[in-house]
C-alpha atoms as a PDB file:
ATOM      1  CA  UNK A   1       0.000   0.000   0.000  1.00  0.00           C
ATOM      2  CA  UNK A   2       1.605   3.236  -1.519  1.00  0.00           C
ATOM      3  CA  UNK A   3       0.394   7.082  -0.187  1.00  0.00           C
ATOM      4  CA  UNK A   4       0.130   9.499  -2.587  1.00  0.00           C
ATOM      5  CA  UNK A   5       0.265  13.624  -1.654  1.00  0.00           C
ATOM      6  CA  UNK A   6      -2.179  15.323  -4.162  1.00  0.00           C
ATOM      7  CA  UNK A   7      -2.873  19.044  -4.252  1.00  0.00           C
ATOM      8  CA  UNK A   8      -5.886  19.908  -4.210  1.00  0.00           C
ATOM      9  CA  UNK A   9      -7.814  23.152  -4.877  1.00  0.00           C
ATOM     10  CA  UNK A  10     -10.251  24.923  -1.847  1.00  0.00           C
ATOM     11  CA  UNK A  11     -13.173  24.242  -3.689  1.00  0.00           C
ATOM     12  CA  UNK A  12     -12.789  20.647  -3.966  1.00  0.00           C
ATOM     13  CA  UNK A  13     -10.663  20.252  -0.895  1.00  0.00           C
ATOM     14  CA  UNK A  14     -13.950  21.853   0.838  1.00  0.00           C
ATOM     15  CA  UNK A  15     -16.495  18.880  -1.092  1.00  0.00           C
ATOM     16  CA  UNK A  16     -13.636  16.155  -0.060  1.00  0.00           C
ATOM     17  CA  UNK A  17     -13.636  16.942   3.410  1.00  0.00           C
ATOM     18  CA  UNK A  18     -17.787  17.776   3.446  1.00  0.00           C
ATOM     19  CA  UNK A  19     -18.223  14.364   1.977  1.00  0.00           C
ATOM     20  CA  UNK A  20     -20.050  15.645  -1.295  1.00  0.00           C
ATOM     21  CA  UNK A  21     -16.752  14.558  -3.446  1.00  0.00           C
ATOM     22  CA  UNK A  22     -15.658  10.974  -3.228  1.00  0.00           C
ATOM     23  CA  UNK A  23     -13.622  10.769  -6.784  1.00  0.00           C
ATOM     24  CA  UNK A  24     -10.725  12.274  -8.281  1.00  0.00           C
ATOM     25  CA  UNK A  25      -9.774  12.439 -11.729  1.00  0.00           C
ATOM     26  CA  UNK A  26      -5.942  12.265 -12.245  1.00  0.00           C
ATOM     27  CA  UNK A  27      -2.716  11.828 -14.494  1.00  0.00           C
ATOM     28  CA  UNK A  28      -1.908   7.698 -13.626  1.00  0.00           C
ATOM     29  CA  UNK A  29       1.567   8.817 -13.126  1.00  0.00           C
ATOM     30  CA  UNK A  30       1.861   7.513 -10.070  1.00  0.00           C
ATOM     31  CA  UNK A  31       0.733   4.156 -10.323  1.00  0.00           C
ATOM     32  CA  UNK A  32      -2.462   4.281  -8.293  1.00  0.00           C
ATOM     33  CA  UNK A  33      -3.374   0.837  -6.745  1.00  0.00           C
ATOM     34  CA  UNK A  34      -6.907  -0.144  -4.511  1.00  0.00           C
ATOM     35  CA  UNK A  35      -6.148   0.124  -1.176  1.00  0.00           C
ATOM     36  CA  UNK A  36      -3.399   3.040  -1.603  1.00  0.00           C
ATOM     37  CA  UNK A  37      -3.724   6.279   0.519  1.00  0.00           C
ATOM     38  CA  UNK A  38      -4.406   9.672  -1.062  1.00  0.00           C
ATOM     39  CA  UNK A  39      -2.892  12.312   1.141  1.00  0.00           C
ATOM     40  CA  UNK A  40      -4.910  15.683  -0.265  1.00  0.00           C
ATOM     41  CA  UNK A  41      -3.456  18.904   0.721  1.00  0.00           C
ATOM     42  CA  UNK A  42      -5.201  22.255   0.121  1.00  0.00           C
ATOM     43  CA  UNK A  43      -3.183  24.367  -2.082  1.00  0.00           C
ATOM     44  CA  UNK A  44      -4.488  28.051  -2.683  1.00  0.00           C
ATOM     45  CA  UNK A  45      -3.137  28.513  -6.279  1.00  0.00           C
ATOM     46  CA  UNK A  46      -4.039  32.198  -5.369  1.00  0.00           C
ATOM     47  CA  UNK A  47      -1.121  32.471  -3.761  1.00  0.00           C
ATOM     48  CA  UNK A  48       0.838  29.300  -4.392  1.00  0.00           C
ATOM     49  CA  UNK A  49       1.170  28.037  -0.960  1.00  0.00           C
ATOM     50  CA  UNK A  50      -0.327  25.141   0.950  1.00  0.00           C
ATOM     51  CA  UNK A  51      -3.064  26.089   3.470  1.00  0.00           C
ATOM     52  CA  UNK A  52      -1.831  23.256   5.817  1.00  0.00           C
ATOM     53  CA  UNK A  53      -5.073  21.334   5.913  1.00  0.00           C
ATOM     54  CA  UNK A  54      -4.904  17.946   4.790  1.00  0.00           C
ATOM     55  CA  UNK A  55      -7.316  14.844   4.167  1.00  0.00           C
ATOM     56  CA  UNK A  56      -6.540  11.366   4.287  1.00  0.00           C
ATOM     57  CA  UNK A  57      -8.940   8.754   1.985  1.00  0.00           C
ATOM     58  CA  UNK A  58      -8.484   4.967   1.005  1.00  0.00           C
ATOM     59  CA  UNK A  59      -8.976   4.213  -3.137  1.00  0.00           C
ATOM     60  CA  UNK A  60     -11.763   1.742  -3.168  1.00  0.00           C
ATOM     61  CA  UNK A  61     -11.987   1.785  -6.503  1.00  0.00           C
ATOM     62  CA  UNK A  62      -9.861   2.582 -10.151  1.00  0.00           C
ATOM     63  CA  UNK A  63     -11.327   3.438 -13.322  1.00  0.00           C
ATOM     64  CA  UNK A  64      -8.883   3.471 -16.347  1.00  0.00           C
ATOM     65  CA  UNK A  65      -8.978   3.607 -20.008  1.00  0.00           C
ATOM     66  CA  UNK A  66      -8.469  -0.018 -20.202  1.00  0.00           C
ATOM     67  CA  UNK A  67     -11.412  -0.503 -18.591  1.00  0.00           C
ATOM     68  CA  UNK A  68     -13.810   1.876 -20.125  1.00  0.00           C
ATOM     69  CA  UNK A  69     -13.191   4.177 -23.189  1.00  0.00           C
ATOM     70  CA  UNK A  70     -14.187   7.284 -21.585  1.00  0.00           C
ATOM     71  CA  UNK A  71     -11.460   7.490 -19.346  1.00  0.00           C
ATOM     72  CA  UNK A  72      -8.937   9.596 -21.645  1.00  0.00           C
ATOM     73  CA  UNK A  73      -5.705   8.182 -22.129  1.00  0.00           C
ATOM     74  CA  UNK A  74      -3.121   8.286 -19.251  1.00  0.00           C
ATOM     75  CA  UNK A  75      -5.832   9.451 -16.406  1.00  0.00           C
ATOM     76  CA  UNK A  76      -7.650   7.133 -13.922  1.00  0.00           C
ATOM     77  CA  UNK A  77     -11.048   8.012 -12.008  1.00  0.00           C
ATOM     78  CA  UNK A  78     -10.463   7.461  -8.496  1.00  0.00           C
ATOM     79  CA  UNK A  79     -12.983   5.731  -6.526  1.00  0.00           C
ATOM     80  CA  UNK A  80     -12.311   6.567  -2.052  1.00  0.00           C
ATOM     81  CA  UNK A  81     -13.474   6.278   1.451  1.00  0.00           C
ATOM     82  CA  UNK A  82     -12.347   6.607   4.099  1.00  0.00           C
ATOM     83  CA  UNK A  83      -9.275   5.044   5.202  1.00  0.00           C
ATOM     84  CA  UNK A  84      -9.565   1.638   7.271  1.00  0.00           C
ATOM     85  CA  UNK A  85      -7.797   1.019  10.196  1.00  0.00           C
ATOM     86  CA  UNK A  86      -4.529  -0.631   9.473  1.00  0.00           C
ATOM     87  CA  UNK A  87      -3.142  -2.975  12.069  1.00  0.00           C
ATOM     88  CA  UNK A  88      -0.014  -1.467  13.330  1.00  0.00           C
ATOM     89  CA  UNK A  89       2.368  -3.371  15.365  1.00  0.00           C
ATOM     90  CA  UNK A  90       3.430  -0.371  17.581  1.00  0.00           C
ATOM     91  CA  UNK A  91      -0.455   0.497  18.532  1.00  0.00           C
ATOM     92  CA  UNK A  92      -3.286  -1.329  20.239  1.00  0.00           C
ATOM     93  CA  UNK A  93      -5.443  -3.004  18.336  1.00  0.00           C
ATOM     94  CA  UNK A  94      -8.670  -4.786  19.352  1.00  0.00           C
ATOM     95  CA  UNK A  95      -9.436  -7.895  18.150  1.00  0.00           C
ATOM     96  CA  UNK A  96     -12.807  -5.986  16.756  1.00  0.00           C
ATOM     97  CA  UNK A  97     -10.309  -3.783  15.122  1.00  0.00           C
ATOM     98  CA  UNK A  98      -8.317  -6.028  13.411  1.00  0.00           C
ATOM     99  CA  UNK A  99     -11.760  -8.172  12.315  1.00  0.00           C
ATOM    100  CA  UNK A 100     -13.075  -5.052  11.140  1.00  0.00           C
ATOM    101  CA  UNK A 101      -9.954  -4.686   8.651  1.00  0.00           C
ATOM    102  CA  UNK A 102     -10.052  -7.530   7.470  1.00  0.00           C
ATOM    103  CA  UNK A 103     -14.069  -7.239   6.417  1.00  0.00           C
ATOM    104  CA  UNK A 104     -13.084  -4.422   4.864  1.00  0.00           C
ATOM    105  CA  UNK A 105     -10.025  -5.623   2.874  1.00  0.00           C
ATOM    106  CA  UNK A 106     -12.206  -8.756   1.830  1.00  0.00           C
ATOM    107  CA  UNK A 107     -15.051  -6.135   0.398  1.00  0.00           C
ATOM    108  CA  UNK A 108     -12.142  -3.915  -1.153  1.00  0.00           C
ATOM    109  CA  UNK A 109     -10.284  -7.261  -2.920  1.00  0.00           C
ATOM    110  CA  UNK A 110     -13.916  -8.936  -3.968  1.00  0.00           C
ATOM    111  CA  UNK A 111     -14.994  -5.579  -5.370  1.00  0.00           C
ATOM    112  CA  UNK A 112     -11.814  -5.698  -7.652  1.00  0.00           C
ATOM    113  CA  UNK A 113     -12.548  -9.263  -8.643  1.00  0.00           C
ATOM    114  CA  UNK A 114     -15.985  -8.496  -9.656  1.00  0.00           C
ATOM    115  CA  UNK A 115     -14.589  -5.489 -11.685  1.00  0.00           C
ATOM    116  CA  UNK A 116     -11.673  -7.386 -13.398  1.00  0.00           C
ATOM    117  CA  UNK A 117     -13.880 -10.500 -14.328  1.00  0.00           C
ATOM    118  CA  UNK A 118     -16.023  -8.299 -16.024  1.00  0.00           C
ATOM    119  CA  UNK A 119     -13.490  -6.580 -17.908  1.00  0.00           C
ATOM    120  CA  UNK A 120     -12.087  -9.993 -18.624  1.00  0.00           C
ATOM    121  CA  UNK A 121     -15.162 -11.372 -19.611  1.00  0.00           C
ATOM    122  CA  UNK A 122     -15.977  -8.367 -21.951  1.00  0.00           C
ATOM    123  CA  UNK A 123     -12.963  -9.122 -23.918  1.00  0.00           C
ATOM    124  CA  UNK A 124     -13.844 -12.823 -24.246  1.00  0.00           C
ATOM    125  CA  UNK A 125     -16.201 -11.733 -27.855  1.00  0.00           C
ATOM    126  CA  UNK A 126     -13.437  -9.842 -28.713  1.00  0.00           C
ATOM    127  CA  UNK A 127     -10.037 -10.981 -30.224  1.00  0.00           C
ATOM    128  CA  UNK A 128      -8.190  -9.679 -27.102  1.00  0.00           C
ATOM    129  CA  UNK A 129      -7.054 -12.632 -25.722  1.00  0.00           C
ATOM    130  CA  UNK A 130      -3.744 -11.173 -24.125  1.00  0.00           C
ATOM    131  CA  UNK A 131      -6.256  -8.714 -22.213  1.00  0.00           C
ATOM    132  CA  UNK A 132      -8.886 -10.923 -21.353  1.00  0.00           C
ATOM    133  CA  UNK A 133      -6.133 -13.399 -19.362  1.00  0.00           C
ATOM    134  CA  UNK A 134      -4.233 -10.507 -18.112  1.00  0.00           C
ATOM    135  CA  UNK A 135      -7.884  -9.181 -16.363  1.00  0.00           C
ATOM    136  CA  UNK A 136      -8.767 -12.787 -15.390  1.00  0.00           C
ATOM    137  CA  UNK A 137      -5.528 -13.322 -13.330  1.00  0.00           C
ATOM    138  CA  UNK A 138      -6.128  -9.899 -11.744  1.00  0.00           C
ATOM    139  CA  UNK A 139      -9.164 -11.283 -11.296  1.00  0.00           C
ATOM    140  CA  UNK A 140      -8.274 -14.674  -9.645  1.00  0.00           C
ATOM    141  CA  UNK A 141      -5.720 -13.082  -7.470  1.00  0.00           C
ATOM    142  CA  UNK A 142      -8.388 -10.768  -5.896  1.00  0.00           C
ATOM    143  CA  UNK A 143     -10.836 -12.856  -5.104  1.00  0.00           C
ATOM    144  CA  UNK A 144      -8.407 -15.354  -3.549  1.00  0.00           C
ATOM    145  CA  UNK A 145      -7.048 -12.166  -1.620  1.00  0.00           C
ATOM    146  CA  UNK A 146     -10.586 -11.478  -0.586  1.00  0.00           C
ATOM    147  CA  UNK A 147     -11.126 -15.284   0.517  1.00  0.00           C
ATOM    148  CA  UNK A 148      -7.951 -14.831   2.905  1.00  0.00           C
ATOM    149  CA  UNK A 149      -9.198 -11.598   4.498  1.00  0.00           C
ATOM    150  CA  UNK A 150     -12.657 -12.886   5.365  1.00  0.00           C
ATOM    151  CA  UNK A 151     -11.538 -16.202   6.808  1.00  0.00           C
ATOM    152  CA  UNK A 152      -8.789 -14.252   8.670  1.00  0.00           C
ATOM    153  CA  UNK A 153     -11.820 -12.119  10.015  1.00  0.00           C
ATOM    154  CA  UNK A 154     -13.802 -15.516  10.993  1.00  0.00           C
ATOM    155  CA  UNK A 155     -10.832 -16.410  13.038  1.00  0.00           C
ATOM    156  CA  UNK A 156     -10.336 -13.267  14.522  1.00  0.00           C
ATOM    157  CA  UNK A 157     -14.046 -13.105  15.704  1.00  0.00           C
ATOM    158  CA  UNK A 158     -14.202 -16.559  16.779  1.00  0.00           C
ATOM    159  CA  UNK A 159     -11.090 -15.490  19.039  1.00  0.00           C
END
């Protein structure tokens, strides 16, 4: 899991932090991944400087060209929530806690299976083969990552 600083303008810093804005459109240079944290920072381009505010969301969800023709070419729409709680080592963490994460982490992983086997699937009529198996085996590992996760959580739970 990567974190990525963005700036990002009052006026949608403002709907970010309100709630109303749970996307961002953006230049893929960065290799965005599900699960990755966006660190957005207010930047006044009024006067060039950062306001010091700052948000913290999780990507739940990535929307590229390869996946839909709309997307123009080297941008991705960012699906985001807020972040889950990540077990750390150096902090207390309940064993609710830790179940929690890993419901949430089996959602996040089954939600990009679902999304990649449809992409795979929609190049099946096509002759896109390479495609189609490349989005299957994204596919296969995410749902076997979500399978993981939501035993883990059964464990956890059963304590």
């Amino acid at each position: 899991m990567n974190r990525h600083e963005l700036k990002t303008w009052p006026k949608y810093f403002a709907a970010v932090r309100s709630g109303q804005k749970r996307f961002e459109i953006r230049r893929n240079d960065r290799e965005f991944a599900v699960g990755d944290i966006l660190v957005l920072r207010e930047f006044d381009p009024a006067t060039d400087t950062y306001t010091g505010q700052a948000e913290e969301r999780q990507i739940t969800f990535l929307l590229s060209e390869e996946d839909y023709g709309g997307v123009i070419h080297g941008f991705v729409a960012i699906g985001f929530g807020d972040v889950a709680p990540h077990p750390d080592a150096a902090a207390e963490v309940t064993a609710e806690q830790l179940a929690d994460w890993h419901e949430t982490a089996a959602s996040n992983a089954a939600l990009r299976g679902q999304e990649a086997r449809k992409v795979s699937e929609s190049y099946a009529a096509s002759n896109m083969g390479v495609a189609r198996d490349r989005h299957a085996a994204v596919a296969d590992a995410a749902e076997a990552e979500a399978g993981f996760h939501a035993a883990a959580a059964r464990i956890v739970r059963k304590g």
